[in-house]
PDB file of N, CA and C in Angstrom:
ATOM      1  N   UNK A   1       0.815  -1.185   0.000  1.00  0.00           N
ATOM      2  CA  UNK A   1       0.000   0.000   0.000  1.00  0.00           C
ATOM      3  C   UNK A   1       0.862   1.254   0.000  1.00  0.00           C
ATOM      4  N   UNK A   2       2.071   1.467   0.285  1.00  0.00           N
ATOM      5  CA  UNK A   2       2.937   1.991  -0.020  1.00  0.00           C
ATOM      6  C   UNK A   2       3.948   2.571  -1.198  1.00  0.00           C
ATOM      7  N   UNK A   3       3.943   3.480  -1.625  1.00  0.00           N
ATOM      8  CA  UNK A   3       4.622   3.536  -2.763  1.00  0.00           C
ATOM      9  C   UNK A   3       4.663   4.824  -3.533  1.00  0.00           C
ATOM     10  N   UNK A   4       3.856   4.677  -4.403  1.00  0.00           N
ATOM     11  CA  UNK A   4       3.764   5.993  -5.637  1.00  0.00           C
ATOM     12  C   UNK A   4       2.700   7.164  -4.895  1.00  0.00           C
ATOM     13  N   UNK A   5       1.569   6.112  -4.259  1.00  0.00           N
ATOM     14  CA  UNK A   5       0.281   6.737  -3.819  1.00  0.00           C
ATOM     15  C   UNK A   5       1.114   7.698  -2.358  1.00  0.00           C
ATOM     16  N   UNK A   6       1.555   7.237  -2.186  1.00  0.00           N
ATOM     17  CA  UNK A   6       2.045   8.149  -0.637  1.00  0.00           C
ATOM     18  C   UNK A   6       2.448   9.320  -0.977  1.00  0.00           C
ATOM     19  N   UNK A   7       3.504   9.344  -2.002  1.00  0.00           N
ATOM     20  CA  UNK A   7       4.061  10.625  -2.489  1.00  0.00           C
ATOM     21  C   UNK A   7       3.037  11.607  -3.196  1.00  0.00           C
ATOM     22  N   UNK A   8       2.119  11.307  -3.497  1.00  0.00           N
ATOM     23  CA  UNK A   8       1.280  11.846  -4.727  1.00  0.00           C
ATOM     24  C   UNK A   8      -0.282  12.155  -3.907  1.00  0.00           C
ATOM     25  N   UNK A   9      -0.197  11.716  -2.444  1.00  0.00           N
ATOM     26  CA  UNK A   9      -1.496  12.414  -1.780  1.00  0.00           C
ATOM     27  C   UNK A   9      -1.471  13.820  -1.364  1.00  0.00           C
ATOM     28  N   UNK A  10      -0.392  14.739  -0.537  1.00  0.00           N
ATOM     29  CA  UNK A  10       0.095  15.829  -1.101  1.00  0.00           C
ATOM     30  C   UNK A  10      -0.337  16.641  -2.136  1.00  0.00           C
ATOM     31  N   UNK A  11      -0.374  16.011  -3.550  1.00  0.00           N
ATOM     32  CA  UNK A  11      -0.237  17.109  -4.791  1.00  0.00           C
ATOM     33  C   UNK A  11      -2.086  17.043  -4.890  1.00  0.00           C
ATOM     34  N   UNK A  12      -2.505  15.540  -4.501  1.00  0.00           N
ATOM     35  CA  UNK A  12      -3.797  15.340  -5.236  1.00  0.00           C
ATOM     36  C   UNK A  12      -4.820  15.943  -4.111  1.00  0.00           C
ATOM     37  N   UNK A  13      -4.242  15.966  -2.915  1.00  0.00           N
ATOM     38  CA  UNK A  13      -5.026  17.044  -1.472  1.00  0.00           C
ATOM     39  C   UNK A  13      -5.051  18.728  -1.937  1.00  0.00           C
ATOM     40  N   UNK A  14      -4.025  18.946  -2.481  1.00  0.00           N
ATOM     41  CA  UNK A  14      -4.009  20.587  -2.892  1.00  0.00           C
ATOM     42  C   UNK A  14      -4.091  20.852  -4.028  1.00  0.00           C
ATOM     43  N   UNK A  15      -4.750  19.680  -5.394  1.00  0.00           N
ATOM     44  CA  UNK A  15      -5.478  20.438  -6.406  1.00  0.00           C
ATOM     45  C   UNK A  15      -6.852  19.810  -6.196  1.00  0.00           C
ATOM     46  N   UNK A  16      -7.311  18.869  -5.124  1.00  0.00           N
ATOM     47  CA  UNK A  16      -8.739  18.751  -5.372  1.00  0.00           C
ATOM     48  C   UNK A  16      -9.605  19.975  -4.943  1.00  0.00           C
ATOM     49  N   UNK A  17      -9.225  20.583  -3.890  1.00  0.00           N
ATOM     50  CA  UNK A  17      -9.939  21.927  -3.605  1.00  0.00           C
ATOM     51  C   UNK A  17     -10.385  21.743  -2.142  1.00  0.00           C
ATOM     52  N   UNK A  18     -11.149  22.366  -1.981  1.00  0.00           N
ATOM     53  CA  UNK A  18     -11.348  22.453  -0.320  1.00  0.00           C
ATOM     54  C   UNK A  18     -13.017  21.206  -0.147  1.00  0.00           C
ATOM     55  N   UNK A  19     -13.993  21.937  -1.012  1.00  0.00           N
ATOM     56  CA  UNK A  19     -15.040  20.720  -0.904  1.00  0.00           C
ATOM     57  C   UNK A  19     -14.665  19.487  -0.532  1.00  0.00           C
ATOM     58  N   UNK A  20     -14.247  18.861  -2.215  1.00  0.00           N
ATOM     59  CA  UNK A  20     -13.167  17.778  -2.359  1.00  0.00           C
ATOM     60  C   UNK A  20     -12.809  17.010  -1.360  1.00  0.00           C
ATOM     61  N   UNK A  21     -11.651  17.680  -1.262  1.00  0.00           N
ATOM     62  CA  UNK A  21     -10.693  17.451  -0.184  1.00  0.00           C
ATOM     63  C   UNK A  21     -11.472  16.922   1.105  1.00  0.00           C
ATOM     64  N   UNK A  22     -12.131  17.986   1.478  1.00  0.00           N
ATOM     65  CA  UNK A  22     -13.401  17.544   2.790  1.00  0.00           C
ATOM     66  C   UNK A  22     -14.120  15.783   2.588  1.00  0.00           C
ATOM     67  N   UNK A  23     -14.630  15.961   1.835  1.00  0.00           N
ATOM     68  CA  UNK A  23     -15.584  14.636   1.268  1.00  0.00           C
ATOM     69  C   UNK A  23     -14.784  13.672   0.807  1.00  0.00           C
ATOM     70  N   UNK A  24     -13.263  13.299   0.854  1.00  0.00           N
ATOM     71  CA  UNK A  24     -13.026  12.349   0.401  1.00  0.00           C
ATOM     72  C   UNK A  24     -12.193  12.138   2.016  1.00  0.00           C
ATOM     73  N   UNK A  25     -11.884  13.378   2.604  1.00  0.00           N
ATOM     74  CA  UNK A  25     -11.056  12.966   4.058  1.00  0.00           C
ATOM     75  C   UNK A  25     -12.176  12.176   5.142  1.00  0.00           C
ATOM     76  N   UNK A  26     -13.272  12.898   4.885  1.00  0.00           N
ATOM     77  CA  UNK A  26     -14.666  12.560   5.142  1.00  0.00           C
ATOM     78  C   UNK A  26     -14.964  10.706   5.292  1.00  0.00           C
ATOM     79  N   UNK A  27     -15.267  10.644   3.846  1.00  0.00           N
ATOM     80  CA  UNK A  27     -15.236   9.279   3.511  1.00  0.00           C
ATOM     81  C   UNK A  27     -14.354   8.245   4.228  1.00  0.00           C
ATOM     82  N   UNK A  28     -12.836   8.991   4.056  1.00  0.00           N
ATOM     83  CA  UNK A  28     -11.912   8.023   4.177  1.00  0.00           C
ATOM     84  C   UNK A  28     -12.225   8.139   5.881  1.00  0.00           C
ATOM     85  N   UNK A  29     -12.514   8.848   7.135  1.00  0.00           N
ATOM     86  CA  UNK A  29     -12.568   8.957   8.053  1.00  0.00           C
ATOM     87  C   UNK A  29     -13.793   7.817   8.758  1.00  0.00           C
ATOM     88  N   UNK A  30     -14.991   7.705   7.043  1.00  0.00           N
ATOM     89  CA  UNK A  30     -15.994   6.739   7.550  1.00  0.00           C
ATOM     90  C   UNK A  30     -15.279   5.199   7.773  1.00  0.00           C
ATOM     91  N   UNK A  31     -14.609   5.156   6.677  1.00  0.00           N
ATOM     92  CA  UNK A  31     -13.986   3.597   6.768  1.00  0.00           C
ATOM     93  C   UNK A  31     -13.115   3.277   7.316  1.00  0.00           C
ATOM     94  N   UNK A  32     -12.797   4.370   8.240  1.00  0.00           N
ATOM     95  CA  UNK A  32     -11.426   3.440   9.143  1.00  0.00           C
ATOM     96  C   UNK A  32     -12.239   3.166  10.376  1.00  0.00           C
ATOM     97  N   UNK A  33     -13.800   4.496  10.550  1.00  0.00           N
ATOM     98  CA  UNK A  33     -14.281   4.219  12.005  1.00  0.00           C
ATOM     99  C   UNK A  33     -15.054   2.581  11.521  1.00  0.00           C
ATOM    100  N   UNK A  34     -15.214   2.324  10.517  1.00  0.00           N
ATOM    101  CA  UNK A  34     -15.756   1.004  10.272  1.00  0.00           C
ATOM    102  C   UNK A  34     -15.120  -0.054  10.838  1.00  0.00           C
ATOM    103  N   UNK A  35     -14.031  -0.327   9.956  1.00  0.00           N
ATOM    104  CA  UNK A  35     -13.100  -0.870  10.126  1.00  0.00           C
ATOM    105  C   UNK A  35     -12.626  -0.879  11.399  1.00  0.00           C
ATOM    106  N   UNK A  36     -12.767   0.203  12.393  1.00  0.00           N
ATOM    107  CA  UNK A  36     -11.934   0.056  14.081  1.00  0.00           C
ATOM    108  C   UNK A  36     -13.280  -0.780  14.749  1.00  0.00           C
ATOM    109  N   UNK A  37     -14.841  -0.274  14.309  1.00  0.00           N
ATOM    110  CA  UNK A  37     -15.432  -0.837  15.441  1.00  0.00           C
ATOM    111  C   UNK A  37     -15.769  -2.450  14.894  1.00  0.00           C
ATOM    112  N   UNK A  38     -15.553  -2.684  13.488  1.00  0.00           N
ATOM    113  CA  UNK A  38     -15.158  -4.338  13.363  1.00  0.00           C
ATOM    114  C   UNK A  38     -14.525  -5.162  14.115  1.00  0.00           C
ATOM    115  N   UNK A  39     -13.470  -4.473  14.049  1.00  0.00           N
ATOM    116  CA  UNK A  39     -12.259  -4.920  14.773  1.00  0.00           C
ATOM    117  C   UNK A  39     -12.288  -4.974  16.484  1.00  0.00           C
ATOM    118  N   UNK A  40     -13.221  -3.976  16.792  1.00  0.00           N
ATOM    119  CA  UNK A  40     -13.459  -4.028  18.452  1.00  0.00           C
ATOM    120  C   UNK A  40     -14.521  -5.347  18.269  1.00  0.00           C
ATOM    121  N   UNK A  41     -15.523  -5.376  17.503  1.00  0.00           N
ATOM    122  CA  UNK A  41     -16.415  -6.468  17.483  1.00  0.00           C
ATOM    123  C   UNK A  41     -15.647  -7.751  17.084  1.00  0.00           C
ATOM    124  N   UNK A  42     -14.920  -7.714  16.999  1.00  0.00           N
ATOM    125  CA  UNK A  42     -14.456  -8.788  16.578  1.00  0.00           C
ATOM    126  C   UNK A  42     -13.137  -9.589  17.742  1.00  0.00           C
ATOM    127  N   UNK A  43     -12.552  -8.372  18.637  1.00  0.00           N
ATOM    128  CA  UNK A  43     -11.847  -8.861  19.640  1.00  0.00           C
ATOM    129  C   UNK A  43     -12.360  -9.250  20.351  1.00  0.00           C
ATOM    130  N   UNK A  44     -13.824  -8.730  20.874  1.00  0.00           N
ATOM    131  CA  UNK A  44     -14.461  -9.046  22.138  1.00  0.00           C
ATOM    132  C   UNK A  44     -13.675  -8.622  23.995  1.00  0.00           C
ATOM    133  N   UNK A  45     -13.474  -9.919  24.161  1.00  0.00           N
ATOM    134  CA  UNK A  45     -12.843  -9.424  25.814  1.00  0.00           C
ATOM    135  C   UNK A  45     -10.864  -8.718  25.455  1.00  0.00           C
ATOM    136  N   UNK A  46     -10.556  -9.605  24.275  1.00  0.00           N
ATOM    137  CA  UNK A  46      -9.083  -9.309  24.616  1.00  0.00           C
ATOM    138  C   UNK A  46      -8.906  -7.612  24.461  1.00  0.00           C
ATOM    139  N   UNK A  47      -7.655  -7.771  25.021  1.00  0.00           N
ATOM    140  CA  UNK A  47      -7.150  -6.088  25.248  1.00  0.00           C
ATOM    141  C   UNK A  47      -6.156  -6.119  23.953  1.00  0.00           C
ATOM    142  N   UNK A  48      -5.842  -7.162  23.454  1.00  0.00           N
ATOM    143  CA  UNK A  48      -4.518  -7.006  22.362  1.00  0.00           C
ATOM    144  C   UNK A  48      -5.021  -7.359  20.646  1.00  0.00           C
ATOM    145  N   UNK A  49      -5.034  -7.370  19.787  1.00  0.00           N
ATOM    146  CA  UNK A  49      -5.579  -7.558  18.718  1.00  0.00           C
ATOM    147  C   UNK A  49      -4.570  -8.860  18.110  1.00  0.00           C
ATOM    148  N   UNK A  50      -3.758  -8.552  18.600  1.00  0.00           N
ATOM    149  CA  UNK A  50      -2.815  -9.758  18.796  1.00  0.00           C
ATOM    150  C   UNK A  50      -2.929 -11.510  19.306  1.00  0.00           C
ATOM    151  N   UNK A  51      -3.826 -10.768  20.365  1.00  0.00           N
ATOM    152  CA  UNK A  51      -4.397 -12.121  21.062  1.00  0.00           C
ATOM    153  C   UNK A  51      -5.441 -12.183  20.095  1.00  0.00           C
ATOM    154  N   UNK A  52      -6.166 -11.564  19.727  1.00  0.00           N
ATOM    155  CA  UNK A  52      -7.084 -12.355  18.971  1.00  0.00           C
ATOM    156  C   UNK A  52      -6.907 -13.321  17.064  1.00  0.00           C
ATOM    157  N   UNK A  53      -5.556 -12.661  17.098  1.00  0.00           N
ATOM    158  CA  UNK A  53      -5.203 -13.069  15.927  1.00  0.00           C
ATOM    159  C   UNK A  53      -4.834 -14.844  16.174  1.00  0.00           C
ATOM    160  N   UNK A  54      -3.947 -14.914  17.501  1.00  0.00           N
ATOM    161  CA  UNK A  54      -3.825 -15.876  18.367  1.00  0.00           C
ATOM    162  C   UNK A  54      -4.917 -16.890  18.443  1.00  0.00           C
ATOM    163  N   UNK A  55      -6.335 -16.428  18.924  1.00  0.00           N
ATOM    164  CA  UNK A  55      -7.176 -17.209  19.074  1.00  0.00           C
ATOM    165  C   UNK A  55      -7.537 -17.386  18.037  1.00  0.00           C
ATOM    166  N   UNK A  56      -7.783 -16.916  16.473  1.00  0.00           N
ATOM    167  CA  UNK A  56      -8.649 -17.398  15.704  1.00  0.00           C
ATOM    168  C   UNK A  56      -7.538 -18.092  14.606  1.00  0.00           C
ATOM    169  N   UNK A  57      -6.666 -18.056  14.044  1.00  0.00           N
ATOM    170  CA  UNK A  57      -5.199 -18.374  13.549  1.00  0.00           C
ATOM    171  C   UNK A  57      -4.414 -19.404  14.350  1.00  0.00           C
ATOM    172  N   UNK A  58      -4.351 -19.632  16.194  1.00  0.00           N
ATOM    173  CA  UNK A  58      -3.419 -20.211  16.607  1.00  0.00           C
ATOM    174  C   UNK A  58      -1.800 -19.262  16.208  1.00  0.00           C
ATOM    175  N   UNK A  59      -0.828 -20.191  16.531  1.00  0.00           N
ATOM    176  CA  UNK A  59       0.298 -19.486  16.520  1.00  0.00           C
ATOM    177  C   UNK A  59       1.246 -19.241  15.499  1.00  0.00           C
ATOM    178  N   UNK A  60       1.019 -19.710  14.094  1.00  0.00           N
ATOM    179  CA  UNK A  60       1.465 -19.550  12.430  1.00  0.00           C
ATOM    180  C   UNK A  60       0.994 -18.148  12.137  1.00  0.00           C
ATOM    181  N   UNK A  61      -0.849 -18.181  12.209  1.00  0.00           N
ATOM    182  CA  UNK A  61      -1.552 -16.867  12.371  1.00  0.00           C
ATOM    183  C   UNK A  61      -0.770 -15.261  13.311  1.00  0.00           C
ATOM    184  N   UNK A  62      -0.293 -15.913  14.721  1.00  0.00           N
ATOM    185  CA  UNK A  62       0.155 -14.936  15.439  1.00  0.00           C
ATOM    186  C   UNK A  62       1.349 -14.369  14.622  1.00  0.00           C
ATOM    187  N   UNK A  63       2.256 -15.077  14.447  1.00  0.00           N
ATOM    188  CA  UNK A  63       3.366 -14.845  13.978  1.00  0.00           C
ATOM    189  C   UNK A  63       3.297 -13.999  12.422  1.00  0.00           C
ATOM    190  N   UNK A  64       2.530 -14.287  11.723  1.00  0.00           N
ATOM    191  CA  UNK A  64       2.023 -13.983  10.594  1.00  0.00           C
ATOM    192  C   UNK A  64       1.955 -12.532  11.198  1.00  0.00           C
ATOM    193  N   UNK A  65       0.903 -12.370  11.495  1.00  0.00           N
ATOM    194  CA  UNK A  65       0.646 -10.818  11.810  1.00  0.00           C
ATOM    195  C   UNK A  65       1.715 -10.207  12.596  1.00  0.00           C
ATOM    196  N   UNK A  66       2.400 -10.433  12.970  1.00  0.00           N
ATOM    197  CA  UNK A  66       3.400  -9.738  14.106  1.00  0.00           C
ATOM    198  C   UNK A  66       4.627  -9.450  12.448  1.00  0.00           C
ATOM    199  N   UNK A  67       5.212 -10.376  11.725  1.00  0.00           N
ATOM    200  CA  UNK A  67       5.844  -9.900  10.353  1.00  0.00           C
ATOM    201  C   UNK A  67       4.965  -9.082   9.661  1.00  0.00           C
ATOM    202  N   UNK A  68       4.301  -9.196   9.360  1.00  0.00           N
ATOM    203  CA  UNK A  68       3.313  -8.178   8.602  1.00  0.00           C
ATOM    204  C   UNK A  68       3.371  -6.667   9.307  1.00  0.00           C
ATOM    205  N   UNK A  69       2.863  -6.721  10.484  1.00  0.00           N
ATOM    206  CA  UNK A  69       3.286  -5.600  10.655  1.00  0.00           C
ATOM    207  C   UNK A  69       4.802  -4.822  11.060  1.00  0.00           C
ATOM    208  N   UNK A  70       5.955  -5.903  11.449  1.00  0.00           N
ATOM    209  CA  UNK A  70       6.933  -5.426  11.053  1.00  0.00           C
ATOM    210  C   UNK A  70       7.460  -4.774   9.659  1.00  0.00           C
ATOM    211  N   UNK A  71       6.887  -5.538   8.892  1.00  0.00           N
ATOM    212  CA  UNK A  71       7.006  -5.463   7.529  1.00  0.00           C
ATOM    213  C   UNK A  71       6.381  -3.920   7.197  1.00  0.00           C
ATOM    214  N   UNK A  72       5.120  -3.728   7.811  1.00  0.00           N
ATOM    215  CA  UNK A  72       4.566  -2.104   7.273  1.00  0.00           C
ATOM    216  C   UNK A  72       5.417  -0.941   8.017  1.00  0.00           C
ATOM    217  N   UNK A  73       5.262  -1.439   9.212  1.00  0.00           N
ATOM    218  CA  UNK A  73       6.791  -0.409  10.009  1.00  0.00           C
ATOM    219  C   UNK A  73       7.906  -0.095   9.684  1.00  0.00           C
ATOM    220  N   UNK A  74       8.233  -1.064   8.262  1.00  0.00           N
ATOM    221  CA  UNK A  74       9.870  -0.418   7.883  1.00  0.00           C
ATOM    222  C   UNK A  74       9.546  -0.292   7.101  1.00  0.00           C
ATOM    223  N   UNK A  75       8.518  -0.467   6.233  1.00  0.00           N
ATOM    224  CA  UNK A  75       8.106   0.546   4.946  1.00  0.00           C
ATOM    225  C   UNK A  75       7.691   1.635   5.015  1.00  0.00           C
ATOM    226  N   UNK A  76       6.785   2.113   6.338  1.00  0.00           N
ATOM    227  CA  UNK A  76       6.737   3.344   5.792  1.00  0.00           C
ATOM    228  C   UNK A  76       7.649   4.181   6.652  1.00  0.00           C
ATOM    229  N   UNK A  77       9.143   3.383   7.443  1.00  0.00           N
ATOM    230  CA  UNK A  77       9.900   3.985   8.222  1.00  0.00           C
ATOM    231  C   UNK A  77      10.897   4.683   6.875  1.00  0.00           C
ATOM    232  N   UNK A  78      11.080   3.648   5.871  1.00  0.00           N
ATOM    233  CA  UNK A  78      12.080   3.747   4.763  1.00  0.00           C
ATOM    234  C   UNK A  78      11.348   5.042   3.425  1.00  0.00           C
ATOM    235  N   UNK A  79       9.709   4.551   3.447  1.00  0.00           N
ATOM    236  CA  UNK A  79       9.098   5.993   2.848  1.00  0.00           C
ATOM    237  C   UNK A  79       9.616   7.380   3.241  1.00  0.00           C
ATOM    238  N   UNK A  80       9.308   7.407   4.904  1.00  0.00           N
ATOM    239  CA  UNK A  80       9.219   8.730   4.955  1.00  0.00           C
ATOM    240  C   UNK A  80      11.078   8.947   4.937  1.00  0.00           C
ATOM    241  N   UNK A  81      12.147   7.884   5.309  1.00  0.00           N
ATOM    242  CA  UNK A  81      13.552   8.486   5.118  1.00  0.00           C
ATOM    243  C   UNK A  81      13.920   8.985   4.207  1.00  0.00           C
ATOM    244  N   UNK A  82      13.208   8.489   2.539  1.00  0.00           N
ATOM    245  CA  UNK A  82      13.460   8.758   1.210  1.00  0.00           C
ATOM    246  C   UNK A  82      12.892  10.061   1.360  1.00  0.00           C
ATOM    247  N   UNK A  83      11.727  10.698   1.571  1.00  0.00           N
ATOM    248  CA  UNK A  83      11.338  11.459   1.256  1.00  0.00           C
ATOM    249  C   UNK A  83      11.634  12.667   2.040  1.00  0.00           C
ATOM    250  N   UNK A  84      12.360  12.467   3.221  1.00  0.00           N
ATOM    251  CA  UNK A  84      12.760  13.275   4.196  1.00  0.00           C
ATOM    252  C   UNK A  84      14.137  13.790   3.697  1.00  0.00           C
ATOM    253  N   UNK A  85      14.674  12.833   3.090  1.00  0.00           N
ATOM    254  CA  UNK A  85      16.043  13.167   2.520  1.00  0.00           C
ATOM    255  C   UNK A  85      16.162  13.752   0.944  1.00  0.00           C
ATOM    256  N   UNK A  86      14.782  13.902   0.016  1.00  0.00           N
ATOM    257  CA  UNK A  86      14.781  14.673  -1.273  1.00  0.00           C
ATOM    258  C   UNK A  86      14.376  15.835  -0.658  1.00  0.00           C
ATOM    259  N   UNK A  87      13.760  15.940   0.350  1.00  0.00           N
ATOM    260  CA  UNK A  87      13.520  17.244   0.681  1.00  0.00           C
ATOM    261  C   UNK A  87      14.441  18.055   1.736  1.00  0.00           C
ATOM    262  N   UNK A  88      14.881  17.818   2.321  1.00  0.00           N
ATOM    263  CA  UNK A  88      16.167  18.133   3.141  1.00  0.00           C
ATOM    264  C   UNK A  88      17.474  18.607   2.550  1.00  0.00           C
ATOM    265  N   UNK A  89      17.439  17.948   1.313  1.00  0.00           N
ATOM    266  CA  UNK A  89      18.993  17.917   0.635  1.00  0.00           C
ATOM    267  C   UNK A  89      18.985  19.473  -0.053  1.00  0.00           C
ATOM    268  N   UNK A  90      18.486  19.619  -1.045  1.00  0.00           N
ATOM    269  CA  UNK A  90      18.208  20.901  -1.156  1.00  0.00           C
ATOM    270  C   UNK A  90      17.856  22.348  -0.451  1.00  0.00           C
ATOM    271  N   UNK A  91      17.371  22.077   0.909  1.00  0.00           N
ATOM    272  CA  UNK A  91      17.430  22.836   1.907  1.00  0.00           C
ATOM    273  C   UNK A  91      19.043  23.130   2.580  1.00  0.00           C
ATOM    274  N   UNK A  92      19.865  21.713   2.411  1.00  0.00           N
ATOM    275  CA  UNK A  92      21.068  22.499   3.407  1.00  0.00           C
ATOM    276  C   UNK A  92      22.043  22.412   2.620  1.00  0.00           C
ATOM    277  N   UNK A  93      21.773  22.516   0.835  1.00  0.00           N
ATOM    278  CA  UNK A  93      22.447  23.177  -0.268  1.00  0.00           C
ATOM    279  C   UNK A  93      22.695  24.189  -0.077  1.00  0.00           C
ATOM    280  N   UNK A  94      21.079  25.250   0.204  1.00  0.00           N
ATOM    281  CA  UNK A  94      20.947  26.305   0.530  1.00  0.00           C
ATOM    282  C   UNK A  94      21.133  26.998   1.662  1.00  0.00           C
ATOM    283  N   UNK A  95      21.468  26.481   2.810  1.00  0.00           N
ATOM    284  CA  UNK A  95      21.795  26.399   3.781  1.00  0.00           C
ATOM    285  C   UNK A  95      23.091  27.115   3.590  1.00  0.00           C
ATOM    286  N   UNK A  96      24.007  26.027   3.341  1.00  0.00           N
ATOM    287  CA  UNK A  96      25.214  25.861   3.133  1.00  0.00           C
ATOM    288  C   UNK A  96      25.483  27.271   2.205  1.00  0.00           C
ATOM    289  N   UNK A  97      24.890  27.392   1.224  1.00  0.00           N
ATOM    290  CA  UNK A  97      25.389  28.684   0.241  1.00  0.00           C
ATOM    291  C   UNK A  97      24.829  30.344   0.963  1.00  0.00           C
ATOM    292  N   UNK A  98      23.976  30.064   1.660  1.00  0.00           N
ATOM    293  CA  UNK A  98      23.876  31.255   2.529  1.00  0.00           C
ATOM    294  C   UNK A  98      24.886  31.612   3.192  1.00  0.00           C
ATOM    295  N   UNK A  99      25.340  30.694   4.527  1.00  0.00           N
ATOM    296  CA  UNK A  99      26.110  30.668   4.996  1.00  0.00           C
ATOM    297  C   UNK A  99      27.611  30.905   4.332  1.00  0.00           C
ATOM    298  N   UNK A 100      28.202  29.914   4.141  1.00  0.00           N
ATOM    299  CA  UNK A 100      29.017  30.086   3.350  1.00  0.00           C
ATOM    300  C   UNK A 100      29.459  30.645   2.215  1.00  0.00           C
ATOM    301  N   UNK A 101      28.592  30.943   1.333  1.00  0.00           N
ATOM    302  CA  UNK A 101      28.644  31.444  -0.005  1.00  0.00           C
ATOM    303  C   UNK A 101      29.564  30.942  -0.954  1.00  0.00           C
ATOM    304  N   UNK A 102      29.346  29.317  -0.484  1.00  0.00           N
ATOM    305  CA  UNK A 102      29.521  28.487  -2.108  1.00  0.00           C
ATOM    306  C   UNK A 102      29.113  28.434  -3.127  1.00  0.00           C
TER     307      UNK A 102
END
């Protein structure tokens, strides 16, 4: 889920317009509250989402999800480094030539 779309929500947030923009943050705000109170319906008593992956999977299942989400944690740890560093670099170009006057 990571990738082209991450970089490109940015450009497509500040030419859809303000309506737009509203009604699709909107939307997207309906389906995650969906999606969370599934997910509460669906844990029941446990406190961990973990444990429930546990109970319905057993322990292939647990493990499964525990890589998976390692797996999204260094993707979008490695997204935002790429993108922290095209935008940074050119800042302490300029930096640098202020200062210095290279």
């Amino acid at each position: 889920m990571i990738g082209a779309g991450i970089v490109t929500l940015p450009w497509a947030f500040s030419h859809s317009g303000i309506l737009l923009g509203l009604i699709v943050s909107f939307v997207s705000f309906l389906v995650s509250l969906r999606t969370c109170i599934l997910i509460l319906m669906l844990t029941g008593p446990h406190d961990d989402f973990y444990d429930t992956t546990r109970k319905y999977w057993g322990t292939p299942g647990y493990l499964a999800m525990l890589l998976g989400t390692l797996a999204m944690v260094l993707t979008a740890c490695t997204s935002y480094f790429m993108i922290m560093a095209q935008v940074l670099y050119p800042n302490i170009l300029a930096l640098l030539k202020w200062i210095f006057g290279l």
